[in-house]
C-alpha atoms as a PDB file:
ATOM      1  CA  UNK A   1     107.046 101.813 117.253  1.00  0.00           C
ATOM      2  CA  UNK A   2     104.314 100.073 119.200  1.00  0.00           C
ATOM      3  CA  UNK A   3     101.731 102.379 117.115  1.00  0.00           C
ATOM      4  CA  UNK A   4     103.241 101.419 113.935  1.00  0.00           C
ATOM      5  CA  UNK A   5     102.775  97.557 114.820  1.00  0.00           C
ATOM      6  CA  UNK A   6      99.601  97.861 115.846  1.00  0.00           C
ATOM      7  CA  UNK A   7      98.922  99.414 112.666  1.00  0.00           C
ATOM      8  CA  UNK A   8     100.229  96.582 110.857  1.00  0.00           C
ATOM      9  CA  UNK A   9      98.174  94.129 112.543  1.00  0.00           C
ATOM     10  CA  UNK A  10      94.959  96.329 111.979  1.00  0.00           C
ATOM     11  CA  UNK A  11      95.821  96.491 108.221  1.00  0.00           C
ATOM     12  CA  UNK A  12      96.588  92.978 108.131  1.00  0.00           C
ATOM     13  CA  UNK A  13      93.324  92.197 109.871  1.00  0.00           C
ATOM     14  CA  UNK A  14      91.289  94.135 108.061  1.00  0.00           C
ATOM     15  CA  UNK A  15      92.830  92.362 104.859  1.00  0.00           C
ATOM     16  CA  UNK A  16      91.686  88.827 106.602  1.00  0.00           C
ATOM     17  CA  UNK A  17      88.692  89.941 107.557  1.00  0.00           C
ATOM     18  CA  UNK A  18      88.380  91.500 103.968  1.00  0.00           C
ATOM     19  CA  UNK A  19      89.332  87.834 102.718  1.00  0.00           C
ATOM     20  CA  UNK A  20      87.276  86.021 105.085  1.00  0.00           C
ATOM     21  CA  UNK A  21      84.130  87.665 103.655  1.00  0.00           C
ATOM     22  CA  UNK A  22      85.144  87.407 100.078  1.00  0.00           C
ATOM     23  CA  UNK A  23      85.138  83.505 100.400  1.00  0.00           C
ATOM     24  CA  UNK A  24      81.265  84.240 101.504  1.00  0.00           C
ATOM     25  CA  UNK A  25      80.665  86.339  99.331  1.00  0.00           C
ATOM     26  CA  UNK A  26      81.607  84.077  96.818  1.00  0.00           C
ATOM     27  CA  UNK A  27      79.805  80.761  98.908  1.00  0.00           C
ATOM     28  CA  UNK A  28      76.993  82.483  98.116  1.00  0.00           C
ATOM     29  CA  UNK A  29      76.770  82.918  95.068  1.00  0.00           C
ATOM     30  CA  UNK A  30      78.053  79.360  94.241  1.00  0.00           C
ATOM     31  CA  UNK A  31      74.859  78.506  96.697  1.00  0.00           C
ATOM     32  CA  UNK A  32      72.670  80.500  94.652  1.00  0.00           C
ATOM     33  CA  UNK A  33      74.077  79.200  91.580  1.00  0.00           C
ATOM     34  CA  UNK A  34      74.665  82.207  89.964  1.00  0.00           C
ATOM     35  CA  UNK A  35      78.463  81.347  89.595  1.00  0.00           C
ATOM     36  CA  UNK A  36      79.741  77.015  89.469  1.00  0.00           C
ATOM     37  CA  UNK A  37      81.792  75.765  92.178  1.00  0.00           C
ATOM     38  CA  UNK A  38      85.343  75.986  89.555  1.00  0.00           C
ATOM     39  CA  UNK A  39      83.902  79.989  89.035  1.00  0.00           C
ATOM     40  CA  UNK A  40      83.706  80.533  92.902  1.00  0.00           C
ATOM     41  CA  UNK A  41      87.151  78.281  93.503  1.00  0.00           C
ATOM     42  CA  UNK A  42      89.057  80.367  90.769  1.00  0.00           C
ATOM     43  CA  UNK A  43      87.510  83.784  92.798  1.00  0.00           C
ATOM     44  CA  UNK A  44      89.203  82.708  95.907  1.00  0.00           C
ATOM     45  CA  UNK A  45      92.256  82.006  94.582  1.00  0.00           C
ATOM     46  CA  UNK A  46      92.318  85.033  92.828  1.00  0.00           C
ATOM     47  CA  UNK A  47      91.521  87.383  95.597  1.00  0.00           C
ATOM     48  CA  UNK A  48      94.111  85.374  97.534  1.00  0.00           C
ATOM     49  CA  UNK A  49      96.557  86.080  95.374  1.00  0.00           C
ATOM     50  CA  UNK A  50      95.604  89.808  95.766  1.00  0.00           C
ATOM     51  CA  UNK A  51      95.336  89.715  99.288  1.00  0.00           C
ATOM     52  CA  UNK A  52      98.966  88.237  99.801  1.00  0.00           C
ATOM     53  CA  UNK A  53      99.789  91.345  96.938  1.00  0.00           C
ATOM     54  CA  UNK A  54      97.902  94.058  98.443  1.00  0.00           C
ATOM     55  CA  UNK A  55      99.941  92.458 102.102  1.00  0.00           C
ATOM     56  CA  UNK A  56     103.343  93.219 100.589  1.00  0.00           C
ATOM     57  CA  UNK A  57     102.627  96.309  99.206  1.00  0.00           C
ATOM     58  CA  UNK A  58     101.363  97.544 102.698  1.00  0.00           C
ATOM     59  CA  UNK A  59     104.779  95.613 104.667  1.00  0.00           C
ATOM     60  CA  UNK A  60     106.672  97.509 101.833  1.00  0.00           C
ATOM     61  CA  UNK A  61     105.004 101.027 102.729  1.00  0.00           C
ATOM     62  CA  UNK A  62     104.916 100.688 106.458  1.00  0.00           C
ATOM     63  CA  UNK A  63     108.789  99.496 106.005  1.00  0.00           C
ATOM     64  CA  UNK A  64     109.422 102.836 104.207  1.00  0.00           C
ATOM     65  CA  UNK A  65     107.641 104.548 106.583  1.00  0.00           C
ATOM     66  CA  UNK A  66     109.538 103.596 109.593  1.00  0.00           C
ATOM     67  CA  UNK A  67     112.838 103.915 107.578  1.00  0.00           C
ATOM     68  CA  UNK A  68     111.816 107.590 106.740  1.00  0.00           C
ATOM     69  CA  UNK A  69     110.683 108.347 110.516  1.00  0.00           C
ATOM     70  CA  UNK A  70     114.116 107.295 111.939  1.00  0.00           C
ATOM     71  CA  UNK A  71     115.806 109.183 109.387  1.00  0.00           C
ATOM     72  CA  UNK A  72     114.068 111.793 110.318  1.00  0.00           C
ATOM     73  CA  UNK A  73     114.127 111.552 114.080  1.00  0.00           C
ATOM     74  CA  UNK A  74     117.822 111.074 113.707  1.00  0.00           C
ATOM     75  CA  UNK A  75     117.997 107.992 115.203  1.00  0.00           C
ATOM     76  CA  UNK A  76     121.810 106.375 114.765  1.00  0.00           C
ATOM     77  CA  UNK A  77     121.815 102.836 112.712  1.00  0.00           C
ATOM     78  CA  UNK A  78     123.378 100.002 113.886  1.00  0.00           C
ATOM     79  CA  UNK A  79     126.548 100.573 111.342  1.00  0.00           C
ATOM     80  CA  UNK A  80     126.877 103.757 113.534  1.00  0.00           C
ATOM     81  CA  UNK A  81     126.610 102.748 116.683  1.00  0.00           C
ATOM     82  CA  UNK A  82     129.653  99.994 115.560  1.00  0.00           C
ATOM     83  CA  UNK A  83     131.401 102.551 114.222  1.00  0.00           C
ATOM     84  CA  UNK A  84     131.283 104.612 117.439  1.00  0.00           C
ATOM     85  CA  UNK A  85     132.213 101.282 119.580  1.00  0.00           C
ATOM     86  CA  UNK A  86     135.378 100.789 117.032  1.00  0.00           C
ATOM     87  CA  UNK A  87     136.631 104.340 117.548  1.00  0.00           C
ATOM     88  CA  UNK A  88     136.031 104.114 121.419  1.00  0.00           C
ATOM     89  CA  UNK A  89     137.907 100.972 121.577  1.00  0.00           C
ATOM     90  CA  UNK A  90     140.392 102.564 119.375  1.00  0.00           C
ATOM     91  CA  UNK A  91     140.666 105.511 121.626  1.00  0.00           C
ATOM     92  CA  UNK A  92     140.636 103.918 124.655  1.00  0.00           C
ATOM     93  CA  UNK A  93     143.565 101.626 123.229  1.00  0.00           C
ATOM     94  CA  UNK A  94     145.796 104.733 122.318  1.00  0.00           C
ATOM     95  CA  UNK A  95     145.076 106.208 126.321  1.00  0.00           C
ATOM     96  CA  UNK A  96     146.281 102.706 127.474  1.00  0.00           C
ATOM     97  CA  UNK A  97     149.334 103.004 124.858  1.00  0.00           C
ATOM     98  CA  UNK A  98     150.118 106.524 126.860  1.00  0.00           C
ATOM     99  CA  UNK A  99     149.581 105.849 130.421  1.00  0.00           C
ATOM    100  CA  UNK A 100     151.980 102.977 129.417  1.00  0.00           C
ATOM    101  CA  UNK A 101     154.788 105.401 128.052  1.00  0.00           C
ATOM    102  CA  UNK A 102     153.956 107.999 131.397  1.00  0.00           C
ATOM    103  CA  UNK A 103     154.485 104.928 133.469  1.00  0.00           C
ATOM    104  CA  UNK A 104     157.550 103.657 131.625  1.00  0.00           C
ATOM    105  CA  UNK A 105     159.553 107.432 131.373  1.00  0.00           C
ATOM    106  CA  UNK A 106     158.252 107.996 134.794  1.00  0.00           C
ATOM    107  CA  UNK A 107     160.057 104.387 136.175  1.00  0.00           C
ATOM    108  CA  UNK A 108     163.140 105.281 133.445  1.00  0.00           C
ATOM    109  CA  UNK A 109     163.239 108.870 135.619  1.00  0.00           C
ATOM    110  CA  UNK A 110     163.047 107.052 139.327  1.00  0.00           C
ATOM    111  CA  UNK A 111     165.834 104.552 138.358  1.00  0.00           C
ATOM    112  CA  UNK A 112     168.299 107.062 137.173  1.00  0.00           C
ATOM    113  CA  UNK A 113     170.756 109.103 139.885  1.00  0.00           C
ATOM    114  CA  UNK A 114     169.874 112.497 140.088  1.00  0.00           C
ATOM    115  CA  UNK A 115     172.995 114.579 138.839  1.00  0.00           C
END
């Protein structure tokens, strides 16, 4: 798992950085006036808005991934790990049910004569 985060955080990194340098990118051409200041501001947003995109997309695969890896690895869910607990308890509950009738024939045996 520790791989897989620091995947995440590489791929989200790399789509900052990716963002970071876009917004140059774009500073500079606003600088150079090849593009107006509303041009460059719309650019941002819009690569923004594709970076947050392109972020869920990648959350989405790595998600699917991991699912698909501890399918595979046959890992147990949570929903089976209850359902193991529930039919412990319920096991242990019926062993506690027949001590209890051991105990009480055994205690019916002791109290009555012996013929």
């Amino acid at each position: 798992m520790d791989l897989m985060k620091r995947t995440l955080l590489m791929g989200i990194g790399a789509i900052s950085l990716s963002a970071e340098r876009a917004r140059e990118f774009v500073n500079d051409l606003v600088e150079r006036g090849e593009i107006t200041k509303e041009q460059g501001s719309a650019m941002v947003k819009e690569l923004a808005k594709r970076g947050v995109e392109t972020r869920e997309r990648l959350r989405g695969i790595i998600k699917a991934e991991v699912k698909k890896a501890i399918r595979e690895a046959d890992i147990p869910s949570v929903a089976d790990l209850k359902r193991l607990e529930e039919k412990i308890d319920e096991l242990i509950q019926m062993q506690q049910g027949k001590i209890s009738e051991k105990k009480e024939i055994s205690e019916k045996a002791e109290e009555s004569p012996s013929q």
